[in-house]
N, C-alpha and C. Protein backbone atom coordinates (compact mmCIF):
# COMPACT_ATOMS: atom_id res chain seq x y z
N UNK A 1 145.64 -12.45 79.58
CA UNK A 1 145.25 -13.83 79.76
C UNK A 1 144.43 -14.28 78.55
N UNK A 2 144.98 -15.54 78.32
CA UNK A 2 144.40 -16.28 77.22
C UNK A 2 142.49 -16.27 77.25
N UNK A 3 141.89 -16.00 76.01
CA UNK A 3 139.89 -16.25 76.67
C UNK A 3 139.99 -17.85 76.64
N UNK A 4 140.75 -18.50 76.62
CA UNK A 4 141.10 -20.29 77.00
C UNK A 4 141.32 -20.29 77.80
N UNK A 5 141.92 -19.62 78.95
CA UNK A 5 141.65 -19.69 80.73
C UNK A 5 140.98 -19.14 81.62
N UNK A 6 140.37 -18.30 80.74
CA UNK A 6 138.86 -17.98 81.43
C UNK A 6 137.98 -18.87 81.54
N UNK A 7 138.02 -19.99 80.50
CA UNK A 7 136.97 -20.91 80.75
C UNK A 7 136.81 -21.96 81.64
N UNK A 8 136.01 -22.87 82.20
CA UNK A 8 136.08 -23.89 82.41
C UNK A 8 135.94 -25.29 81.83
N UNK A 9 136.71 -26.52 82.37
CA UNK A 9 136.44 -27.84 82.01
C UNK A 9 134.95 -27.85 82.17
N UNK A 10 134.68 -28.37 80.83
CA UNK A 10 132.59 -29.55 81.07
C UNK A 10 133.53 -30.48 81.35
N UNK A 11 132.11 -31.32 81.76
CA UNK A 11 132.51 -32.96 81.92
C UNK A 11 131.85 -33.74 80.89
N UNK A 12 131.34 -33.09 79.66
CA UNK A 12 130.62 -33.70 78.48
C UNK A 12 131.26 -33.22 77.61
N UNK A 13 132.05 -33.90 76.92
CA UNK A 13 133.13 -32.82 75.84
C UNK A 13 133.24 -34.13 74.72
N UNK A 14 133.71 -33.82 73.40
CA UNK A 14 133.79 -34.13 71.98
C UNK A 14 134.96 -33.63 71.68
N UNK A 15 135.15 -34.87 70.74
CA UNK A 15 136.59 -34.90 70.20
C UNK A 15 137.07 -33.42 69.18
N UNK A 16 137.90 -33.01 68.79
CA UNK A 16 137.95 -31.72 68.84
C UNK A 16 138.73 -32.19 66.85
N UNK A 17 137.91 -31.44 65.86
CA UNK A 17 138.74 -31.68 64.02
C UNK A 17 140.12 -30.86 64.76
N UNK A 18 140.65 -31.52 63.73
CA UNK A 18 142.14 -31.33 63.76
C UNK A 18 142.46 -29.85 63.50
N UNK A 19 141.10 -29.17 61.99
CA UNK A 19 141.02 -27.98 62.17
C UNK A 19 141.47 -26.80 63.65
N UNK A 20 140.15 -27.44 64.27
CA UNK A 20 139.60 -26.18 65.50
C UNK A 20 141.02 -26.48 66.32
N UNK A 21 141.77 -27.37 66.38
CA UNK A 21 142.46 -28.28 67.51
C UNK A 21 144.33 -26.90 67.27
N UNK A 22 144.01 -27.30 65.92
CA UNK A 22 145.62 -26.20 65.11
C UNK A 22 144.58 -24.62 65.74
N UNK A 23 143.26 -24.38 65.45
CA UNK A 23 143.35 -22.97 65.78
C UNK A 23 143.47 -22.39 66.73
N UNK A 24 142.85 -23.23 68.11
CA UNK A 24 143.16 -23.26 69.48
C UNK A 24 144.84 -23.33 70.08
N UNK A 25 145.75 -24.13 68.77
CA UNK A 25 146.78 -24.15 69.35
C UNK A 25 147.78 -22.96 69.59
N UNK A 26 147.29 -21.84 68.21
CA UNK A 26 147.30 -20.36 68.11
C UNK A 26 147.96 -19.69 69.39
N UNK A 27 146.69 -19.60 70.40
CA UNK A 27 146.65 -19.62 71.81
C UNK A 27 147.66 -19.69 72.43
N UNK A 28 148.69 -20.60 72.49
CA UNK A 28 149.25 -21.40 73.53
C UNK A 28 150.66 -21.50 72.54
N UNK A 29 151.66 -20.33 73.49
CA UNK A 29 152.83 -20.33 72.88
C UNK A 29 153.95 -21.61 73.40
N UNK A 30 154.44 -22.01 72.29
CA UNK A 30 155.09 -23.41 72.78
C UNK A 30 154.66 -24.33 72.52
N UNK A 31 153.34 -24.78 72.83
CA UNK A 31 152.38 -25.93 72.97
C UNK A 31 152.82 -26.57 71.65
N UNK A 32 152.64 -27.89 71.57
CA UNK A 32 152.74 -28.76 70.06
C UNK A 32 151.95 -29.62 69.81
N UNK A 33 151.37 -29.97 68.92
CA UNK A 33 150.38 -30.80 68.88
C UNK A 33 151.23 -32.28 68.19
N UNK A 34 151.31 -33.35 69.05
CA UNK A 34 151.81 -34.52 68.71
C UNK A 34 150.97 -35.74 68.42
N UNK A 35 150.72 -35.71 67.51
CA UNK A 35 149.49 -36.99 66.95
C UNK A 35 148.44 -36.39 67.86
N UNK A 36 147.57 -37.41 68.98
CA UNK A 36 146.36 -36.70 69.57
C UNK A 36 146.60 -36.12 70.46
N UNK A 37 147.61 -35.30 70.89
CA UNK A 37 148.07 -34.79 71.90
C UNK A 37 148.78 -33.66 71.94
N UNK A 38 148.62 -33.06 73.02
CA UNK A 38 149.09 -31.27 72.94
C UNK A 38 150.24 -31.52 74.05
N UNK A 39 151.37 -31.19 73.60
CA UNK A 39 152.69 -31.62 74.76
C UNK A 39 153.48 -29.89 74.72
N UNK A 40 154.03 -29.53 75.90
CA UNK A 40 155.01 -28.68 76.05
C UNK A 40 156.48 -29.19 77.02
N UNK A 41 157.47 -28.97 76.93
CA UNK A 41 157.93 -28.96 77.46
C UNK A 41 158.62 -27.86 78.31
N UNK A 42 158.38 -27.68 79.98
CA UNK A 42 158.84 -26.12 80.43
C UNK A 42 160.10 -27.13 81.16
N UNK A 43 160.98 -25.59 81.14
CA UNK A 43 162.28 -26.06 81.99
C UNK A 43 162.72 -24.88 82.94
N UNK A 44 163.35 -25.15 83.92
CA UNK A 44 163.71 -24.76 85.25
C UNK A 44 164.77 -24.25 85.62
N UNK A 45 165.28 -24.07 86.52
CA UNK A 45 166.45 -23.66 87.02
C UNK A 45 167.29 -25.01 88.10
N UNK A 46 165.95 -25.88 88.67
CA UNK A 46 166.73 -26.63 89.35
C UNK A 46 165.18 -27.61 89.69
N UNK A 47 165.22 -28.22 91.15
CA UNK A 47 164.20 -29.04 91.03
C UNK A 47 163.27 -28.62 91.89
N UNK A 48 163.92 -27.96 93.04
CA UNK A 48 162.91 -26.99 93.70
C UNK A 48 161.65 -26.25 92.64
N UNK A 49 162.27 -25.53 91.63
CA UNK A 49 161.08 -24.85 90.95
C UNK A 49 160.09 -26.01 89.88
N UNK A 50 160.95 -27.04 89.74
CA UNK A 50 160.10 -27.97 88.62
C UNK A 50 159.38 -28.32 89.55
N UNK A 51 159.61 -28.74 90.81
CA UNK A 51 158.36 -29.44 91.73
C UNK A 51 157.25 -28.04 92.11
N UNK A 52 157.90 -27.20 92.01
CA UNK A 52 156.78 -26.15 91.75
C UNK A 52 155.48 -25.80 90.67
N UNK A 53 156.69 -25.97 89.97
CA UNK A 53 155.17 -25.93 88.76
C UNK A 53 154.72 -27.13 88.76
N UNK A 54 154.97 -28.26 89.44
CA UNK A 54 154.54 -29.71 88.99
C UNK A 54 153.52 -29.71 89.81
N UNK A 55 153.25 -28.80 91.18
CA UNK A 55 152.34 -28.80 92.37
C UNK A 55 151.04 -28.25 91.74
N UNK A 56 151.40 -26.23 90.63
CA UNK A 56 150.74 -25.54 90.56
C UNK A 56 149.46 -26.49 88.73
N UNK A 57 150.63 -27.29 88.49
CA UNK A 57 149.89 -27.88 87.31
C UNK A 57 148.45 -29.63 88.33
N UNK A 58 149.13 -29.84 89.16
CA UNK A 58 148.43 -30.40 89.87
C UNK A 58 146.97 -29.90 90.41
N UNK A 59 147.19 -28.58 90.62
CA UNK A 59 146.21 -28.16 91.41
C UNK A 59 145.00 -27.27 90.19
N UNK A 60 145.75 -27.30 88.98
CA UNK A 60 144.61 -26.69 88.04
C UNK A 60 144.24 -28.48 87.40
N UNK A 61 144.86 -29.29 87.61
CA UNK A 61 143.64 -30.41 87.30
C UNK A 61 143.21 -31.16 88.14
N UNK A 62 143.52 -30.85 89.21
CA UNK A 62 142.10 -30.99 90.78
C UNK A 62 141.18 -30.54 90.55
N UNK A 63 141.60 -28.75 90.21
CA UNK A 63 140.18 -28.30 90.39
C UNK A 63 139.51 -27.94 89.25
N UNK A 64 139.89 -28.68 87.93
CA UNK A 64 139.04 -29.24 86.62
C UNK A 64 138.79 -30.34 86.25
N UNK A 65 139.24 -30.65 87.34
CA UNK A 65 138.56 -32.40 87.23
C UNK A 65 139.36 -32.81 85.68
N UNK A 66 140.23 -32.20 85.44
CA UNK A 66 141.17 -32.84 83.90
C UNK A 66 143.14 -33.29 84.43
N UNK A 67 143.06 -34.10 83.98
CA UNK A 67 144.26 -34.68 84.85
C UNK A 67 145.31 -34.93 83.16
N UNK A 68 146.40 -33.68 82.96
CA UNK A 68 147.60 -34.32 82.23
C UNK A 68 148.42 -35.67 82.59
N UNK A 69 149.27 -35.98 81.40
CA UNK A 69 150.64 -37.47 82.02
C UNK A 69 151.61 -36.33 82.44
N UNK A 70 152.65 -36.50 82.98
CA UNK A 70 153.54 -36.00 83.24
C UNK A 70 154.60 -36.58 83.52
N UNK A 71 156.15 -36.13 82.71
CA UNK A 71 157.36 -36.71 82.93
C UNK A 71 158.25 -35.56 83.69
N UNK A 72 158.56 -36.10 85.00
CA UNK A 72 159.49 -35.05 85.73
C UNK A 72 160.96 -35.70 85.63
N UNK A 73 161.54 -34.15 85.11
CA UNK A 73 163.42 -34.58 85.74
C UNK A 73 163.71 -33.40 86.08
N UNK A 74 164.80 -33.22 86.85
CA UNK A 74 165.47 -32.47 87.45
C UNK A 74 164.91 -31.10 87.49
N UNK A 75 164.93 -30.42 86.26
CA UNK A 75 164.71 -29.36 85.86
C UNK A 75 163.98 -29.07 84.64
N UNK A 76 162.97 -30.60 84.18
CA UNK A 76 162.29 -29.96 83.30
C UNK A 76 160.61 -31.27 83.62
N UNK A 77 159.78 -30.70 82.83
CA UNK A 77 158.51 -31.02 83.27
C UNK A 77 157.84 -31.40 82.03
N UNK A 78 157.59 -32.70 81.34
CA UNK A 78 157.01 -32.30 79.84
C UNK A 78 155.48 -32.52 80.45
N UNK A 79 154.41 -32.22 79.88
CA UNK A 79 152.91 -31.75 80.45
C UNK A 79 152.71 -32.46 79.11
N UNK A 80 151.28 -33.14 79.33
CA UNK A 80 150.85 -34.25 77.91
C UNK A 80 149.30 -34.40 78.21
N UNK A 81 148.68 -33.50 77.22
CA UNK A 81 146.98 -33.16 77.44
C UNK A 81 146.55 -34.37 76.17
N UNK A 82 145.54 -35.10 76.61
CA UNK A 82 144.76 -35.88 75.67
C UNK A 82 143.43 -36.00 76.30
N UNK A 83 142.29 -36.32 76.13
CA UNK A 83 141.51 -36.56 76.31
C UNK A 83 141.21 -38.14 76.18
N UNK A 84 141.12 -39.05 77.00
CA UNK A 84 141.24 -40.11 76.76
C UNK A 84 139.51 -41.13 76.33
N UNK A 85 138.84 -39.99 77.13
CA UNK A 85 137.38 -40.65 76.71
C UNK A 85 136.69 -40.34 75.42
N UNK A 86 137.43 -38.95 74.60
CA UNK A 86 137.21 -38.81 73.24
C UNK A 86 138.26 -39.46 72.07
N UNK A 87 139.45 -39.98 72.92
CA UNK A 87 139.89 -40.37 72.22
C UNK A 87 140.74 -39.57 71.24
N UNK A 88 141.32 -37.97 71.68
CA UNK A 88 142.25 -37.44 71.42
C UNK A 88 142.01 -36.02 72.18
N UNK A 89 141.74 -35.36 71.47
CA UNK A 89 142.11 -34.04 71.69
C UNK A 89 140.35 -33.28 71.88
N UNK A 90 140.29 -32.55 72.93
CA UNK A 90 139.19 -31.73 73.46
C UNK A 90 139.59 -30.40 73.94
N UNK A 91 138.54 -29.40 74.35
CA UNK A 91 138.58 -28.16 74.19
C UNK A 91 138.95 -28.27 75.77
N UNK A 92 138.69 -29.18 76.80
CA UNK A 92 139.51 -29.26 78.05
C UNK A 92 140.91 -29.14 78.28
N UNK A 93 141.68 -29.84 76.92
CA UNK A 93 142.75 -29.77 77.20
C UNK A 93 143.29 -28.41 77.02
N UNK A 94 142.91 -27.65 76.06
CA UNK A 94 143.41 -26.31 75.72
C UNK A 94 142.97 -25.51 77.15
N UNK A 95 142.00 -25.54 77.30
CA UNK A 95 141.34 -25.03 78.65
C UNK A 95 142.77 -25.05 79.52
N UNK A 96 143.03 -26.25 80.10
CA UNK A 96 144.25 -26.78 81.18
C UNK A 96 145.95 -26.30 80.91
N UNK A 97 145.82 -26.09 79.41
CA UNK A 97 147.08 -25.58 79.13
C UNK A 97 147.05 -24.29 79.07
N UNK A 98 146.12 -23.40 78.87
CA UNK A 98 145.93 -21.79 78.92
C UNK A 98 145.96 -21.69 80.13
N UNK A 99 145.73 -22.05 81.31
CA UNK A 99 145.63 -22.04 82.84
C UNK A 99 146.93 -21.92 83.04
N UNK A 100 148.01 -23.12 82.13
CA UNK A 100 149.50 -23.33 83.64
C UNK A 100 149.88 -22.21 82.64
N UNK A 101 149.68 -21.65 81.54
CA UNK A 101 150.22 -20.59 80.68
C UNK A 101 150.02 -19.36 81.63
N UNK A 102 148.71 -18.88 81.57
CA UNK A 102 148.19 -17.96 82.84
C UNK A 102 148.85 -17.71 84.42
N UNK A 103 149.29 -19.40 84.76
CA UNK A 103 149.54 -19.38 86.11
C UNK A 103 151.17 -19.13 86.22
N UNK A 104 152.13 -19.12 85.47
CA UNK A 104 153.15 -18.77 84.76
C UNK A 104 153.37 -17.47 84.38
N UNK A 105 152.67 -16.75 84.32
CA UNK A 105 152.58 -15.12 83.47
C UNK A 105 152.39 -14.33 84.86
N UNK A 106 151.89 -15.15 86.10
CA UNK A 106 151.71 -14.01 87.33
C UNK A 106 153.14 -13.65 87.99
């Protein structure tokens, strides 16, 4: 497991240099960093399992109080981390994406 899902969301967080933002992205296989935003796209077998991970990605930003956008189809799920009160990219979002990475690997 990633030491990015060991951690938790603060609720006082700063915008993250573009530097630390590429080294964190290290971390997180797949992940892309798109202008201020960290996007993956996972894909499925059908829609039963996309509404699965769409539940298990739900429930790690309940309980971090950090909420991704999300585009569902059939069988694929794109996940879209920004931080909107810093105004791009924070160490929450990496936090939230090492989690569905983690929650994926069990």
């Amino acid at each position: 497991m990633s030491n990015l899902a060991a951690r938790r969301c603060k609720p006082s967080v700063t915008k993250l240099a573009r530097s630390e933002a590429g080294r964190l992205l290290g971390e997180l296989p797949g992940w892309l960093l798109e202008g201020d935003a960290l996007v993956k796209i996972f894909a499925f077998k059908n829609y039963y399992e996309t509404m699965a991970f769409v539940n298990v990605v739900a429930w790690i930003a309940h309980r971090e109080d950090h909420h991704p956008e999300l585009s569902v189809g059939y069988n694929t799920c794109r996940v879209h981390y920004s931080t909107h009160s810093v105004g791009g990219l924070s160490e929450n979002d990496f936090v939230c994406a090492a989690k569905i990475e983690a929650a994926l690997a069990v």
